[in-house]
Protein backbone atom coordinates (compact mmCIF):
# COMPACT_ATOMS: atom_id res chain seq x y z
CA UNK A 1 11.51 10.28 6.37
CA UNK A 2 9.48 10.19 9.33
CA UNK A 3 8.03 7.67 11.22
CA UNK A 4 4.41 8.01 9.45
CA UNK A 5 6.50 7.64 5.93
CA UNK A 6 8.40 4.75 6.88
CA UNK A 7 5.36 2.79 8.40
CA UNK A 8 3.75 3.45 5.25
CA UNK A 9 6.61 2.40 3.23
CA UNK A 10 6.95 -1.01 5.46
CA UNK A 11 3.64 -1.51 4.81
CA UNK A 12 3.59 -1.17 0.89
CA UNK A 13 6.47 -3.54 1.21
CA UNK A 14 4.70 -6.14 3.10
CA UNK A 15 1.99 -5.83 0.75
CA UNK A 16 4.14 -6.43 -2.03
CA UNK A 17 5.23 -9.68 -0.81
CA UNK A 18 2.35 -11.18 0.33
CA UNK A 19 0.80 -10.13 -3.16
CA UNK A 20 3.64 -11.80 -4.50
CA UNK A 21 3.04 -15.12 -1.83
CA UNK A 22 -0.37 -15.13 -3.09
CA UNK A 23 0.00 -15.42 -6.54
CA UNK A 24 2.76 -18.02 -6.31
CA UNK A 25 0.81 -19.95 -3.90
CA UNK A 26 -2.49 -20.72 -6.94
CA UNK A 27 -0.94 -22.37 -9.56
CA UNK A 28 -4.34 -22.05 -11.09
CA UNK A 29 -6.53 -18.58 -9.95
CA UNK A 30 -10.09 -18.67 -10.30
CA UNK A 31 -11.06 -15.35 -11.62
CA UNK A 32 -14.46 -15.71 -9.73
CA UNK A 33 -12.73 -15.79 -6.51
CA UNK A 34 -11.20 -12.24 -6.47
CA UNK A 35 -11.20 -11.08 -2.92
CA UNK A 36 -9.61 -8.05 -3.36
CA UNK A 37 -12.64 -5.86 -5.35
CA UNK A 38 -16.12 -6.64 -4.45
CA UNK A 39 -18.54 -7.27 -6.68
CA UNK A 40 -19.78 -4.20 -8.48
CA UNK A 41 -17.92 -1.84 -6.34
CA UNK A 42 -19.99 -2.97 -3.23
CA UNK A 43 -18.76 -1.28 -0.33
CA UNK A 44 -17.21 -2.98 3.22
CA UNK A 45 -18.86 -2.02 6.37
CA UNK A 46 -16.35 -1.41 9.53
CA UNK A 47 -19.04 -1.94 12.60
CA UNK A 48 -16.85 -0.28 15.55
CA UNK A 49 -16.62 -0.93 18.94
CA UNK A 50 -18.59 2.04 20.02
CA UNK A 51 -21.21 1.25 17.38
CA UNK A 52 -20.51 3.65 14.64
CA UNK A 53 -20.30 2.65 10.82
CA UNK A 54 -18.01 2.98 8.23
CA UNK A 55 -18.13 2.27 4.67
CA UNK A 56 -14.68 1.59 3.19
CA UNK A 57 -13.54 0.51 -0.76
CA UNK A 58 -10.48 -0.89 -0.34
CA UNK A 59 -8.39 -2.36 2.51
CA UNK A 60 -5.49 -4.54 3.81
CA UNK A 61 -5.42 -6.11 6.94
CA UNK A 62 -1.56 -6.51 8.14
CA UNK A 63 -0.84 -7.80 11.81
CA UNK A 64 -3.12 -6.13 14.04
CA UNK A 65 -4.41 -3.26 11.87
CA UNK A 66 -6.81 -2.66 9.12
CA UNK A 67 -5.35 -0.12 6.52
CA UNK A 68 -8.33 1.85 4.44
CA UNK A 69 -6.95 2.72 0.79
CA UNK A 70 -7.95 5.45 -1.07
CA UNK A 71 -6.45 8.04 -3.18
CA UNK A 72 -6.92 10.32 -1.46
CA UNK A 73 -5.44 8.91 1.89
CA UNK A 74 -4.25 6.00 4.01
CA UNK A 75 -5.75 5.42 7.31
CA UNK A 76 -4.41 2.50 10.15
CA UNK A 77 -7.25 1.79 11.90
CA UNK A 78 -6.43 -1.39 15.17
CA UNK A 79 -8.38 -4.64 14.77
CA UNK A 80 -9.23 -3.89 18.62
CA UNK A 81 -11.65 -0.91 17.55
CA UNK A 82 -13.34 -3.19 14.99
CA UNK A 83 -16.34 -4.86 16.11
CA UNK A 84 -15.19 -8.28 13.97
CA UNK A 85 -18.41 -10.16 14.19
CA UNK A 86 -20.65 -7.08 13.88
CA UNK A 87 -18.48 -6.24 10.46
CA UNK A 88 -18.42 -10.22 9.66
CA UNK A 89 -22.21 -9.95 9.87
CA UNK A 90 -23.65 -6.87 8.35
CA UNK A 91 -21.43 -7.74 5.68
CA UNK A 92 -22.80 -10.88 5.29
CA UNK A 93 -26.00 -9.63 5.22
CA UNK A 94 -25.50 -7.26 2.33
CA UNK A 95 -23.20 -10.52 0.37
CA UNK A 96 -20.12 -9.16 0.83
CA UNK A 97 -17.13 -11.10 1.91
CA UNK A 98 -15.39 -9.82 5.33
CA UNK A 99 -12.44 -11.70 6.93
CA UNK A 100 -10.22 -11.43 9.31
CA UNK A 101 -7.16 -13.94 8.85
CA UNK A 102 -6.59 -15.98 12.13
CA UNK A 103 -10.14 -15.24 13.44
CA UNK A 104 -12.85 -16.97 13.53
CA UNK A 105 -14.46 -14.60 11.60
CA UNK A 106 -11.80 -15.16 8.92
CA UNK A 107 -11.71 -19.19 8.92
């Protein structure tokens, strides 16, 4: 394996488990309250650091990087290129739920 692989394959692991945490954690889940698919497909809008957009589907945010999920692909992309309060806003704006945990943007 190399080291792309096994990042990946740490970070599917991680995911695992803190899909696991999560589920054990709500004794009761609300099935209005599903953060991980917005509503009717609704798009997330990255707002980087140089001002460029990007409109992503699905993500996970582990440590200090944003992983985009397709597919097709994976792509890392770190926190520090994301604009957090542009992204917290514009996606705000269009009623879409953006946040980063241990931010203020994410409390």
């Amino acid at each position: 394996m190399d080291q792309r692989s096994l990042e990946q394959q740490r970070f599917l692991d991680q995911q695992d488990q803190d899909m696991y945490a999560s589920s054990s954690a709500s004794s009761s889940p609300d099935p209005g309250s599903d953060n991980e698919s917005n509503e009717a497909g609704q798009a997330t809008v990255l707002v980087f650091r140089d001002q460029r957009k990007q409109e992503i589907q699905n993500y996970a945010i582990v440590g200090q990087a944003l992983w985009i999920l397709s597919p097709q692909r994976t792509e890392k992309i770190p926190l520090a290129e994301i604009d957090l309060a542009a992204s917290a806003k514009a996606n705000e704006d269009r009623g879409v739920e953006f946040r980063v945990p241990g931010t203020a943007e994410g409390q």
